[in-house]
Structure formats: structure tokens, C-alpha cells
N, C-alpha and C. Protein backbone atom coordinates (compact mmCIF):
# COMPACT_ATOMS: atom_id res chain seq x y z
N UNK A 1 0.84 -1.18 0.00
CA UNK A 1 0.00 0.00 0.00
C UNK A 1 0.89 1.25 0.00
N UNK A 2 0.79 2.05 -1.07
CA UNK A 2 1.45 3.05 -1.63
C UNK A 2 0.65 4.40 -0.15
N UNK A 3 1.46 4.81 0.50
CA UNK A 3 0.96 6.33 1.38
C UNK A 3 0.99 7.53 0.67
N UNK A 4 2.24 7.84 -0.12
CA UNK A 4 2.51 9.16 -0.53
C UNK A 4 1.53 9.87 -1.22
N UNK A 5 1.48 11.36 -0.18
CA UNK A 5 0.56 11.95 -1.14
C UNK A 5 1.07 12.20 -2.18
N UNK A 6 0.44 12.98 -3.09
CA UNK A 6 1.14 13.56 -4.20
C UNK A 6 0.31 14.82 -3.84
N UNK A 7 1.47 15.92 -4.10
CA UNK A 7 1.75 17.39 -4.26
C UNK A 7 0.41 17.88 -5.36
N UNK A 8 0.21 19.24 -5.00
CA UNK A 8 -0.36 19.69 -6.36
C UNK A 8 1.14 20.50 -6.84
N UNK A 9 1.00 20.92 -8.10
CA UNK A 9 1.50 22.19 -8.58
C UNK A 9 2.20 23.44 -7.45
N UNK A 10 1.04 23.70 -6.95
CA UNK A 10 1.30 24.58 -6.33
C UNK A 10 2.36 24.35 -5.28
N UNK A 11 1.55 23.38 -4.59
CA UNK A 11 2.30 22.48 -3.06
C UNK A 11 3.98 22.41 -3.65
N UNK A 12 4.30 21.91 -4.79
CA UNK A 12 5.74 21.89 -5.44
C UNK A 12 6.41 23.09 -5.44
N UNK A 13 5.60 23.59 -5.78
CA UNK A 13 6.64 25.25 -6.52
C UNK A 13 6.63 26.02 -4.83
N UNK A 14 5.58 25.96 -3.79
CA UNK A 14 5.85 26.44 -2.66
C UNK A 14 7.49 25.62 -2.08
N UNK A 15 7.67 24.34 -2.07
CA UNK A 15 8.54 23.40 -1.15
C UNK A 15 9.65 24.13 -2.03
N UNK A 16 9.95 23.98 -3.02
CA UNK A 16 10.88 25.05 -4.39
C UNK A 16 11.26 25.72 -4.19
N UNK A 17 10.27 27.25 -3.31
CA UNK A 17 10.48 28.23 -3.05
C UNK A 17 11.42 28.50 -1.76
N UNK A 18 10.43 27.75 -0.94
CA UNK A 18 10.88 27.39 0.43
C UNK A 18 12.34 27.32 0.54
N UNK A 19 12.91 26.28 0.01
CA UNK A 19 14.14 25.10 -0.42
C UNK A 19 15.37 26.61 -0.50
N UNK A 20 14.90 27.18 -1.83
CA UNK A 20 16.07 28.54 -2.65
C UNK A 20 15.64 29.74 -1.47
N UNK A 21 14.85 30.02 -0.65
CA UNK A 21 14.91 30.95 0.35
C UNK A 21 15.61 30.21 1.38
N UNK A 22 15.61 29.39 2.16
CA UNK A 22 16.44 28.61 3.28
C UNK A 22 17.92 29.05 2.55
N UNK A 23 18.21 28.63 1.18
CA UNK A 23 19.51 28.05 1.05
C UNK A 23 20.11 29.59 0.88
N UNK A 24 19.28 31.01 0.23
CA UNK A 24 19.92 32.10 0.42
C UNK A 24 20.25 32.54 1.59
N UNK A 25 19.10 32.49 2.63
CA UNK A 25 19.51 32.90 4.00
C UNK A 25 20.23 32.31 4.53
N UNK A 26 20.69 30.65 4.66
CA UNK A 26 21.57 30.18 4.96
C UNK A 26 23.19 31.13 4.53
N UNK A 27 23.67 30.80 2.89
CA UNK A 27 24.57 31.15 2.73
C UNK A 27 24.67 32.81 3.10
N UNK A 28 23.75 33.71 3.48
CA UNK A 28 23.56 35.13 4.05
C UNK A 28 24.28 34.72 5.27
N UNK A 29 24.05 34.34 6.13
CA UNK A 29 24.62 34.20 7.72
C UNK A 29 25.85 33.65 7.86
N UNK A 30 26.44 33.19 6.74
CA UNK A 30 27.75 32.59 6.22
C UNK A 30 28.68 34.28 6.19
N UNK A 31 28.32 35.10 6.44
CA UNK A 31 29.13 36.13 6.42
C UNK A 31 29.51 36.69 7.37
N UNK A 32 29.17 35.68 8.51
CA UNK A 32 29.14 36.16 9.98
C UNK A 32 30.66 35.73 10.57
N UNK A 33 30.54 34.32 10.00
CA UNK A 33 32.12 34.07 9.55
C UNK A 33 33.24 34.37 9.16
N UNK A 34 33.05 35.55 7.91
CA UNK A 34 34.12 35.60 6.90
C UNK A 34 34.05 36.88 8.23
N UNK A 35 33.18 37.69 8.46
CA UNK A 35 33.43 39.23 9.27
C UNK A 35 34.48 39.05 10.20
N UNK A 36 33.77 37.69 11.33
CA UNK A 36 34.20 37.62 12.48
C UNK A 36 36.15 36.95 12.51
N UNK A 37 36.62 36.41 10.82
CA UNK A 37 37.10 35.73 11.28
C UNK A 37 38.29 36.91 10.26
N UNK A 38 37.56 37.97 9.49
CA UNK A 38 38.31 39.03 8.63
C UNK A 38 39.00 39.75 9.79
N UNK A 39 38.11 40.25 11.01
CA UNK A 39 38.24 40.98 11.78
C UNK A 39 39.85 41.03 12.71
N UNK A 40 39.57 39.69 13.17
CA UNK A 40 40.21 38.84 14.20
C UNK A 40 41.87 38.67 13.85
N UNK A 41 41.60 38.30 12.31
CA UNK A 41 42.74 38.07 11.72
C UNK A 41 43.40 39.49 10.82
N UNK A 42 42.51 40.42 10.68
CA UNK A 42 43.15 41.37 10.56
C UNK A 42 44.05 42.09 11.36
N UNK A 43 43.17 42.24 12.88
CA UNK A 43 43.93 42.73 13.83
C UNK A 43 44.90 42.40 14.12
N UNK A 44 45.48 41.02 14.45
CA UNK A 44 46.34 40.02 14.64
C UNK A 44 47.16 40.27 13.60
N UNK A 45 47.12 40.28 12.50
CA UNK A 45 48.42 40.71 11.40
C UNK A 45 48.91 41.97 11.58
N UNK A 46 47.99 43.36 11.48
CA UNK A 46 47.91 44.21 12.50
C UNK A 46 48.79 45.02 13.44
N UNK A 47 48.72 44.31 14.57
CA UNK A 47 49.13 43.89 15.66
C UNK A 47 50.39 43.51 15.80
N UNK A 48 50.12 42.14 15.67
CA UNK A 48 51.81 41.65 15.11
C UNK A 48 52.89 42.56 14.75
N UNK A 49 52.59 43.05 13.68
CA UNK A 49 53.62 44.10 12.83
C UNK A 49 54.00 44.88 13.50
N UNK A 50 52.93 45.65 14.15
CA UNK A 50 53.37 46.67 14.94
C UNK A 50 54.50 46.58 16.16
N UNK A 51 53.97 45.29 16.93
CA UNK A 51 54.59 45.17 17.94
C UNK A 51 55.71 44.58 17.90
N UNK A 52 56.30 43.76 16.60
CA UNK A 52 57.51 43.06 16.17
C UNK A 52 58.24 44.03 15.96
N UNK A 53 58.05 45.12 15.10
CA UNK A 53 59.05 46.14 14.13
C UNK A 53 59.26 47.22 14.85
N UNK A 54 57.97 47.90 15.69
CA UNK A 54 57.94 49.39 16.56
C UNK A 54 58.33 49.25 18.21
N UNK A 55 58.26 47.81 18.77
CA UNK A 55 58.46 47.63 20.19
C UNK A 55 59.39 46.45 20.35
N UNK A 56 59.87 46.56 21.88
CA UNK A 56 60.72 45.65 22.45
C UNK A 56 60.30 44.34 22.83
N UNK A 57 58.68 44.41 22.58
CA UNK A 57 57.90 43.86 23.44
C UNK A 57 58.24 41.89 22.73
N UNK A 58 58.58 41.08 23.79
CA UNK A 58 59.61 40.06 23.35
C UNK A 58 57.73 38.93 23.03
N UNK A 59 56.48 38.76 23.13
CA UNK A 59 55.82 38.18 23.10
C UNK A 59 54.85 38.69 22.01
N UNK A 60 55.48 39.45 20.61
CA UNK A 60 54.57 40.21 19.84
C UNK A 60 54.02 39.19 19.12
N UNK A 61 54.15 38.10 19.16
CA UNK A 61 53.16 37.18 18.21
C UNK A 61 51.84 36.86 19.02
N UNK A 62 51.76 37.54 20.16
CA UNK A 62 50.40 37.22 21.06
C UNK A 62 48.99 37.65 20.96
N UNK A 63 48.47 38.81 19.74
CA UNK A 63 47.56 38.62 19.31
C UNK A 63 47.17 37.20 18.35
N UNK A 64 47.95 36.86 18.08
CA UNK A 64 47.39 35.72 16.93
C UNK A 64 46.86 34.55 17.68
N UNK A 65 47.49 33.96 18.81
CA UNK A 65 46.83 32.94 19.60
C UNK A 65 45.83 33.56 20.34
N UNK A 66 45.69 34.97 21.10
CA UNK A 66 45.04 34.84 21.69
C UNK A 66 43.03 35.35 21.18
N UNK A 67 43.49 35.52 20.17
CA UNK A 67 42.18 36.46 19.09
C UNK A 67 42.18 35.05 18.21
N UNK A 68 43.05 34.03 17.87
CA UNK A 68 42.06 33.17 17.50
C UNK A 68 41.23 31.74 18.37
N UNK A 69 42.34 32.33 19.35
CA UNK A 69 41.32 31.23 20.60
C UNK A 69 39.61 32.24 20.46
N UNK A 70 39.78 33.14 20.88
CA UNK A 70 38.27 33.81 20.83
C UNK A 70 37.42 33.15 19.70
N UNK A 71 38.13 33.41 18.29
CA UNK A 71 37.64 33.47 17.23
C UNK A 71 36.83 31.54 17.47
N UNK A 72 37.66 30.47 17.50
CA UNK A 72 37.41 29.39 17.54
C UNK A 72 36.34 29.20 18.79
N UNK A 73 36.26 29.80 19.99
CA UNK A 73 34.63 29.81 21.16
C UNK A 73 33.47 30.50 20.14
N UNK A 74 34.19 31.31 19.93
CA UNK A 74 33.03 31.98 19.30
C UNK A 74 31.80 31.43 18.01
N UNK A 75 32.79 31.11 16.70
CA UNK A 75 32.30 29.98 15.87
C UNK A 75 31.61 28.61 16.37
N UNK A 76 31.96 27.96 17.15
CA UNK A 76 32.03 27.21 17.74
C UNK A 76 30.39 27.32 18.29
N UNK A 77 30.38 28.49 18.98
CA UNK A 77 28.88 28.57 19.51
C UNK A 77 27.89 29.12 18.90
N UNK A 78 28.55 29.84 17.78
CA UNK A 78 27.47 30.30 16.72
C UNK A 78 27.23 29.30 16.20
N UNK A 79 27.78 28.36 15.58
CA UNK A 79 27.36 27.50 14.56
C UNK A 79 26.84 26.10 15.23
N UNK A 80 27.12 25.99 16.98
CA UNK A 80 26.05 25.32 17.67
C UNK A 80 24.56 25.43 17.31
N UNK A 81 24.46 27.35 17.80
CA UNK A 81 23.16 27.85 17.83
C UNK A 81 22.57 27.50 16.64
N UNK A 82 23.17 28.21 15.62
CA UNK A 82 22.88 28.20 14.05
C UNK A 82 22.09 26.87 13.92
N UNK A 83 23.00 25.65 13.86
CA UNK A 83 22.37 24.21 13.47
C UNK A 83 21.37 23.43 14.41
N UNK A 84 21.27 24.32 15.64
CA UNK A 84 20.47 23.93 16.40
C UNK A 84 18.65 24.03 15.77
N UNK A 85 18.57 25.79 15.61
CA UNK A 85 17.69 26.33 15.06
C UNK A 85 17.04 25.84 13.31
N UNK A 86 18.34 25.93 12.85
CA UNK A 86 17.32 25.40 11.19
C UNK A 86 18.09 24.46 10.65
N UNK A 87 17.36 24.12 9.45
CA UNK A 87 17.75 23.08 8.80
C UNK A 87 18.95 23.41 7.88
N UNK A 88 19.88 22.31 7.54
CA UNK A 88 21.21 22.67 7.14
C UNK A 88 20.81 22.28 5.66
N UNK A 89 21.52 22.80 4.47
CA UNK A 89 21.41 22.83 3.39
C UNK A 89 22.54 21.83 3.25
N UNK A 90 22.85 20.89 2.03
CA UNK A 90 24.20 20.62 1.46
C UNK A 90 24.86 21.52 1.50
N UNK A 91 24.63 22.48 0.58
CA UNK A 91 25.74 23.64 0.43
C UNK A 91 26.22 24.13 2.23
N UNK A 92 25.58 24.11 2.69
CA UNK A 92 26.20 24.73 4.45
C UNK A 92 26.80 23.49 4.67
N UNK A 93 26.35 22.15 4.63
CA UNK A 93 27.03 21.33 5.22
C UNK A 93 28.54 21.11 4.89
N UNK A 94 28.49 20.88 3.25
CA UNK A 94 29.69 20.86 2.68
C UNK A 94 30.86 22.10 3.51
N UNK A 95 29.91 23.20 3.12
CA UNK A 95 31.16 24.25 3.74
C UNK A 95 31.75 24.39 5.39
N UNK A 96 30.34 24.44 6.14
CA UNK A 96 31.02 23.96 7.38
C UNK A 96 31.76 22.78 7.38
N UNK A 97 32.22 21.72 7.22
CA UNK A 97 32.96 20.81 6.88
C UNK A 97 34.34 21.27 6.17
N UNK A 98 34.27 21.85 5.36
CA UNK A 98 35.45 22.35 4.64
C UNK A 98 36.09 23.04 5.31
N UNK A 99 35.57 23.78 5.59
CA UNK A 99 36.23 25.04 6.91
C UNK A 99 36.41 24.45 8.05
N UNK A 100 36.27 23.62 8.45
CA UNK A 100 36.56 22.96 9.77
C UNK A 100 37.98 22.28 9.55
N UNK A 101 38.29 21.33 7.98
CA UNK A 101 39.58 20.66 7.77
C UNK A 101 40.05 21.86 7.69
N UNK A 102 39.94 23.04 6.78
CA UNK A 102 40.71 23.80 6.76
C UNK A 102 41.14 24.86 7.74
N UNK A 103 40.48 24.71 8.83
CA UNK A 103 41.13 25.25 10.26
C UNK A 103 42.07 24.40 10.80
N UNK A 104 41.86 23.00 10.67
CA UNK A 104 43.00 22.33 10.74
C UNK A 104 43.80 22.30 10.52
N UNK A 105 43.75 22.31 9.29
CA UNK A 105 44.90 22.78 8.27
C UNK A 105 45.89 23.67 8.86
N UNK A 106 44.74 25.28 8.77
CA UNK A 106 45.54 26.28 9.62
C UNK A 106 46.71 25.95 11.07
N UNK A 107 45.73 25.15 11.58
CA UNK A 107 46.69 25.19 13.05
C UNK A 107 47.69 24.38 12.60
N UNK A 108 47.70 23.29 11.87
CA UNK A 108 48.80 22.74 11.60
C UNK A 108 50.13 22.97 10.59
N UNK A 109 49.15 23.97 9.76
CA UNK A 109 50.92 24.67 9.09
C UNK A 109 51.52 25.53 10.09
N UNK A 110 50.66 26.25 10.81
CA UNK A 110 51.40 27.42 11.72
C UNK A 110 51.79 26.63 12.70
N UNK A 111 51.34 25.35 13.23
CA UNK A 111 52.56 24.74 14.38
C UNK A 111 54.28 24.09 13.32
N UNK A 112 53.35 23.43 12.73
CA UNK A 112 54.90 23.04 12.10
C UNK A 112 55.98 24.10 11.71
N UNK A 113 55.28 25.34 10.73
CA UNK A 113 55.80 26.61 10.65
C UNK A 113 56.66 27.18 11.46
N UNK A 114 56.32 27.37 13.02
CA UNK A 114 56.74 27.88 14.12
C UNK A 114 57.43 26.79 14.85
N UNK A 115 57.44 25.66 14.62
CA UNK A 115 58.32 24.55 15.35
C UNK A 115 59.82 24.85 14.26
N UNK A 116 59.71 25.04 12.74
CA UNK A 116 60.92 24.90 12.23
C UNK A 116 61.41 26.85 12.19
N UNK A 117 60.47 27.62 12.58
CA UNK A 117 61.02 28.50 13.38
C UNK A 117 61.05 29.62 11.73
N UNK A 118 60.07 29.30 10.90
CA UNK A 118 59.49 29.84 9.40
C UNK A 118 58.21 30.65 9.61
N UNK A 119 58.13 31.72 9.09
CA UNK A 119 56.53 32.60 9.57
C UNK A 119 55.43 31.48 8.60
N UNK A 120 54.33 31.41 8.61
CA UNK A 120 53.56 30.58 8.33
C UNK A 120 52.76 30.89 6.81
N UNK A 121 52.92 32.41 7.01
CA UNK A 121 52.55 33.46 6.36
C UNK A 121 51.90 32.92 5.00
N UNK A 122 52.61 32.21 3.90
CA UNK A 122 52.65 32.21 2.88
C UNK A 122 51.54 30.88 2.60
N UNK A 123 51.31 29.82 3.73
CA UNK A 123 51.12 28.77 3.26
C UNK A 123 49.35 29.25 4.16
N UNK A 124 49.36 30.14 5.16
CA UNK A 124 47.92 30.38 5.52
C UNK A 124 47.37 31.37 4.56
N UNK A 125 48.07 31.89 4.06
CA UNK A 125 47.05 32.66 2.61
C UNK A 125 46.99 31.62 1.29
N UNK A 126 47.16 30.65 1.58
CA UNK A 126 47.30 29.95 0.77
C UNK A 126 45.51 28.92 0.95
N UNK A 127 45.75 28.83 1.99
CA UNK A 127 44.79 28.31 2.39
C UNK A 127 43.50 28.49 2.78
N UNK A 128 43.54 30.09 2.91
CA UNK A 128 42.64 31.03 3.18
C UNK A 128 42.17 31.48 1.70
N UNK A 129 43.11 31.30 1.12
CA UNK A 129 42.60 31.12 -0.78
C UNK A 129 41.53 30.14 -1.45
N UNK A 130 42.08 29.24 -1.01
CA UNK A 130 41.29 27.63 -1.15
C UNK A 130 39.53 27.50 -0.43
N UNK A 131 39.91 28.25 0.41
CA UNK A 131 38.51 28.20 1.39
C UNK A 131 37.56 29.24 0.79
N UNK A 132 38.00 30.55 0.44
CA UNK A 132 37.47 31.43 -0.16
C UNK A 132 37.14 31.38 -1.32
N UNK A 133 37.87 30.44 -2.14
CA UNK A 133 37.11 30.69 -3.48
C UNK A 133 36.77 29.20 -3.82
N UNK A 134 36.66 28.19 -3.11
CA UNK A 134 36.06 27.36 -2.87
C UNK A 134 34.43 27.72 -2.73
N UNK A 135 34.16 28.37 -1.54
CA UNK A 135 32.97 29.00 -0.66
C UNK A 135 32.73 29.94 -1.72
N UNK A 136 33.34 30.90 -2.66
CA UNK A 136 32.73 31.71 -3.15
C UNK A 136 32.26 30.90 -4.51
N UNK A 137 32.53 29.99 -5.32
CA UNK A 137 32.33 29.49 -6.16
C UNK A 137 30.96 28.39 -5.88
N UNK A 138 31.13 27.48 -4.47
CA UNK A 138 29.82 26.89 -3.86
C UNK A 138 28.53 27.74 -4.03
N UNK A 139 28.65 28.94 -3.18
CA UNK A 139 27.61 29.85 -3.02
C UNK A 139 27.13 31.03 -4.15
N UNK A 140 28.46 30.59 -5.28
CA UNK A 140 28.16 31.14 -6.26
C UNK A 140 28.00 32.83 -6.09
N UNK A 141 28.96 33.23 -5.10
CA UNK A 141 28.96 34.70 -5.14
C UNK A 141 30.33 34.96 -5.54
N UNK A 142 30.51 35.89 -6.41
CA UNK A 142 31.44 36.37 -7.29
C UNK A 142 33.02 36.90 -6.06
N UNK A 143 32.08 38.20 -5.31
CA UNK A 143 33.54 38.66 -4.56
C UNK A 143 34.36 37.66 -4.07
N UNK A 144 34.02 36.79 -3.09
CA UNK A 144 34.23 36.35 -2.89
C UNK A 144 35.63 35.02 -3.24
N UNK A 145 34.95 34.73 -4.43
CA UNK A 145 36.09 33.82 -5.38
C UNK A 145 36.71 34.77 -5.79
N UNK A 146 36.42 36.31 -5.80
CA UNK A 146 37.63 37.20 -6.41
C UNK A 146 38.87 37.12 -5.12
N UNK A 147 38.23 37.47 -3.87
CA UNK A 147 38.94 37.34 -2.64
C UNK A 147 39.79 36.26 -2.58
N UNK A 148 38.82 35.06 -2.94
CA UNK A 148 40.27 33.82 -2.86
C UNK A 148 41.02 33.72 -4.09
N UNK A 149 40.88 34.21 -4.62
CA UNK A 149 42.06 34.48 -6.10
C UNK A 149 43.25 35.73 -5.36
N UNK A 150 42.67 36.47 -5.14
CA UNK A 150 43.14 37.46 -4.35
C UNK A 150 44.39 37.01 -3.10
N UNK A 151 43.75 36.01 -2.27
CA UNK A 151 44.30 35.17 -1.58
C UNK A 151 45.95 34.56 -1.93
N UNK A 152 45.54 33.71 -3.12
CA UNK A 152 46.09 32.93 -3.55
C UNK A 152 47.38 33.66 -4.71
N UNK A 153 46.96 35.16 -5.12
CA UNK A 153 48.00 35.66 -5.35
C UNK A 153 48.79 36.77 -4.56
N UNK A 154 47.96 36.82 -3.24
CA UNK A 154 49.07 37.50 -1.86
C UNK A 154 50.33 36.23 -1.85
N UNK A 155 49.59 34.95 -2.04
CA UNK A 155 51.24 33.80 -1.62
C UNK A 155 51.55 33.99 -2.19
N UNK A 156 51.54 33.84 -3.54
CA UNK A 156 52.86 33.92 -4.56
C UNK A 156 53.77 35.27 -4.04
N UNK A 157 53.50 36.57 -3.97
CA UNK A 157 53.35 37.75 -3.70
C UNK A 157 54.24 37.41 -2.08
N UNK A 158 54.01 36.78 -1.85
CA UNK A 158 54.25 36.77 -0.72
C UNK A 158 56.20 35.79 0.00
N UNK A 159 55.88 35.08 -1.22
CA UNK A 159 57.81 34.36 -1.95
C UNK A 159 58.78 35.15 -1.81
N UNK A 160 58.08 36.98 -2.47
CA UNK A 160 58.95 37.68 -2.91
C UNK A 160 59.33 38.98 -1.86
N UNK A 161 58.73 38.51 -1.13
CA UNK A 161 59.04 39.82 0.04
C UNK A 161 59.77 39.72 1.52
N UNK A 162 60.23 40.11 2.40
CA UNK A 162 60.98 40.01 3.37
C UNK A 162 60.09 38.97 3.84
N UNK A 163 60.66 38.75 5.21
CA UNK A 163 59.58 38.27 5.87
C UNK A 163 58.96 38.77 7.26
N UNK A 164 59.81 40.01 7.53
CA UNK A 164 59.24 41.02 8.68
C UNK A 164 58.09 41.62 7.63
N UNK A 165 57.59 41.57 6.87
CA UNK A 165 56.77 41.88 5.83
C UNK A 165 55.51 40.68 5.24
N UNK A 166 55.54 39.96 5.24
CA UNK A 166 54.69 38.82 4.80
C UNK A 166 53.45 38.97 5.75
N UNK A 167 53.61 39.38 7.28
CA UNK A 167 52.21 39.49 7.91
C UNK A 167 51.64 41.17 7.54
N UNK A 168 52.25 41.72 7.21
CA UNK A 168 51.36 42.93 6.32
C UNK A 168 50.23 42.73 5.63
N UNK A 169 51.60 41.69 4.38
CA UNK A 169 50.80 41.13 2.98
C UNK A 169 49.49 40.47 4.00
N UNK A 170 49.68 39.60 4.41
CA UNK A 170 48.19 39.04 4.95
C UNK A 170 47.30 39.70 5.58
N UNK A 171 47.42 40.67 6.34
CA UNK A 171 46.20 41.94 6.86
C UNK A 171 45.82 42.42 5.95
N UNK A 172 46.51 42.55 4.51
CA UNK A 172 45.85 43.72 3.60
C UNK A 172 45.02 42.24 2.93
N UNK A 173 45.57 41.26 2.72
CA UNK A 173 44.91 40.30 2.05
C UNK A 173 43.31 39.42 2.65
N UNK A 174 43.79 39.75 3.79
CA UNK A 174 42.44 39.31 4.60
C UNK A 174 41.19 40.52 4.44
N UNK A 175 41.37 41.84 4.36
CA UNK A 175 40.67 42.94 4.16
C UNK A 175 40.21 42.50 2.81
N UNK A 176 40.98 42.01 1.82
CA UNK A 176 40.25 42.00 0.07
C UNK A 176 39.56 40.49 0.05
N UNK A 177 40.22 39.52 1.08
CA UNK A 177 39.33 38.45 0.52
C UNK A 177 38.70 37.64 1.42
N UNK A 178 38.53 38.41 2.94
CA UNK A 178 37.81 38.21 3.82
C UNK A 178 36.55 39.04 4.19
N UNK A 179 37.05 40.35 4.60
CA UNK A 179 36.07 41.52 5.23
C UNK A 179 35.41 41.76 4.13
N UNK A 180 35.88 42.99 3.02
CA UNK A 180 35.10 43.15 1.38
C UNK A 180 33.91 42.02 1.13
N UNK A 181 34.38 40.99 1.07
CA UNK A 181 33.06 40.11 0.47
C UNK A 181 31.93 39.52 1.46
N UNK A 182 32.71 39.55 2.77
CA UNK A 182 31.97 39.24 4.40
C UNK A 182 30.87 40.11 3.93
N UNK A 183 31.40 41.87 4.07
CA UNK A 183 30.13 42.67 3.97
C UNK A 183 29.48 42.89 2.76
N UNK A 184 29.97 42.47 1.59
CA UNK A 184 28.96 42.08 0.22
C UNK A 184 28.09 41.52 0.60
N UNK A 185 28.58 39.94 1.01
CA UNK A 185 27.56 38.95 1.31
C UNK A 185 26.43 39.14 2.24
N UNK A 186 26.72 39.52 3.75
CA UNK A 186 25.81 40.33 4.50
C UNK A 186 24.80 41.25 3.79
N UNK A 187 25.27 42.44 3.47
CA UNK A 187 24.03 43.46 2.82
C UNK A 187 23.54 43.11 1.38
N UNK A 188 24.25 41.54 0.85
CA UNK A 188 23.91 41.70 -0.59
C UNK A 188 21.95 41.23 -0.35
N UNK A 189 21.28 41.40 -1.96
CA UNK A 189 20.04 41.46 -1.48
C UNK A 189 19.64 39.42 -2.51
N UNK A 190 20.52 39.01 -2.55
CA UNK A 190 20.44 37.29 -2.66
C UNK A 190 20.08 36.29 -1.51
């Protein structure tokens, strides 16, 4: 004995509708991310610079651990709340997933990086490339994949320059292919 109803017309094109509004507002709140994590990591490059090149101060790499410990509670409980409340799309799932190896990622070039005593610099814009225009190509928003192109030619860009200099390159690079498309995506009207 067959149960399923069958849909009218209408009943279809509503679940349709439904489906492409979830999946815009989903990838909309996806910018809460790129802000929180443009922000964090801007400052921290930032930061860094300042306090390596202008001060004595012998612990200047200490915004970066301690603004991305924040950054990681913070995600962490947004995207509790987030998946608590609605339903997850593929496209969110895939990307939360992606971004999760690729935080891994992160911590693990910058430990190995800093164990052989190398700034990390070149291989986290590298990766911050991959994620960005990965995510911008998923969600099919343009800045975005411009940002991780953007990304991905701060590393190269990044071969060629000192290396009291390479966390510059990445503050200015996190501003074009983090923050810029964070707040596209936020106010865009998709």
C-alpha cells in the first residue's frame, strides 16, 4: 500500500520556493564568519607588525593565539546555535565541513611553521585562498572567489618579500578576501 501523497502544482513550486529561500539565508549568515574571522585576523596581522618592528615587546606574536582562541569559542557557539535552530542545506554542510579541515589545516601549518622556526605566512594565505574561493564558487557569489584568487596571489606575492613583511601582505589580504566580500555577502540582497 502506496501512502505518498502527491503534491499539487502549487504544493511543489511552494517546497521550491521554500528550499532557494532557506539556502539564500543560509549562505547570508555565512558572512558572519568571513566578518568575524576578517576581523580577528586582521587585527592580529595588525598587531603583530606593529609590535615586532615598533616595540621591544619580546611576546609580539600574542595577538594571533590569543584572538584566535576567541575566534574558535566563538564559531564554535554560533554555529552550535545556528544548526540547532534550522535546517542545514548541502551547500552549508559541505562548507562547514570544509572550513573545519581547513582550520586544521591552519593550526597545523602554523605549528609546524613555528616549530621549524618559518613565519607561516605564505602557506595560511594559501589556504585562506582555497577556502574562499572554494565558498565563493559553492555559493556562487562572485567577490568572494575574487577574494580567494586574491588570496592565492598575496602567496605567490608573498615568496617575494621580506619576511618582517609577509604578515602585512596578509592583513591587507584578509581585508580583500575576507572583510570586502563578508560585507557584500551580508548586505547583498540574494
Amino acid at each position: 500500500m502506496n501512502t505518498e501523497k502527491t503534491l499539487s502544482p502549487q504544493e511543489s513550486l511552494n517546497i521550491i520556493a521554500d528550499t532557494i529561500a532557506l539556502t539564500k539565508e543560509n549562505i547570508k549568515e555565512n558572512s558572519f564568519c568571513f566578518l568575524l574571522w576578517g576581523w580577528l585576523l586582521t587585527i592580529s596581522s595588525f598587531s603583530f607588525f606593529l609590535l615586532h618592528q615598533y616595540t621591544s615587546f619580546e611576546y609580539y606574536f600574542l595577538p594571533f593565539p590569543v584572538l584566535v582562541a576567541i575566534g574558535i569559542i566563538t564559531t564554535v557557539v554560533w554555529y552550535l546555535k545556528k544548526t540547532s535552530s534550522k535546517t542545514e542545506t548541502y551547500g552549508t554542510f559541505f562548507l562547514s565541513r570544509m572550513w573545519l579541515v581547513l582550520g586544521i589545516c591552519f593550526i597545523t601549518v602554523v605549528f609546524i611553521n613555528v616549530s621549524q622556526k618559518l613565519p607561516p605566512f605564505t602557506y595560511t594565505l594559501l589556504i585562506a585562498g582555497i577556502g574562499a574561493l572554494v565558498s565563493g564558487l559553492v555559493m556562487k557569489f562572485k567577490p568572494l572567489s575574487v577574494g580567494g584568487i586574491l588570496f592565492l596571489c598575496a602567496a605567490i606575492t608573498s615568496i617575494y618579500i621580506l619576511d618582517d613583511y609577509k604578515v602585512l601582505l596578509q592583513g591587507v589580504a584578509i581585508i580583500t578576501g575576507f572583510l570586502i566580500p563578508g560585507y557584500m555577502l551580508k548586505y547583498s540582497n540574494s
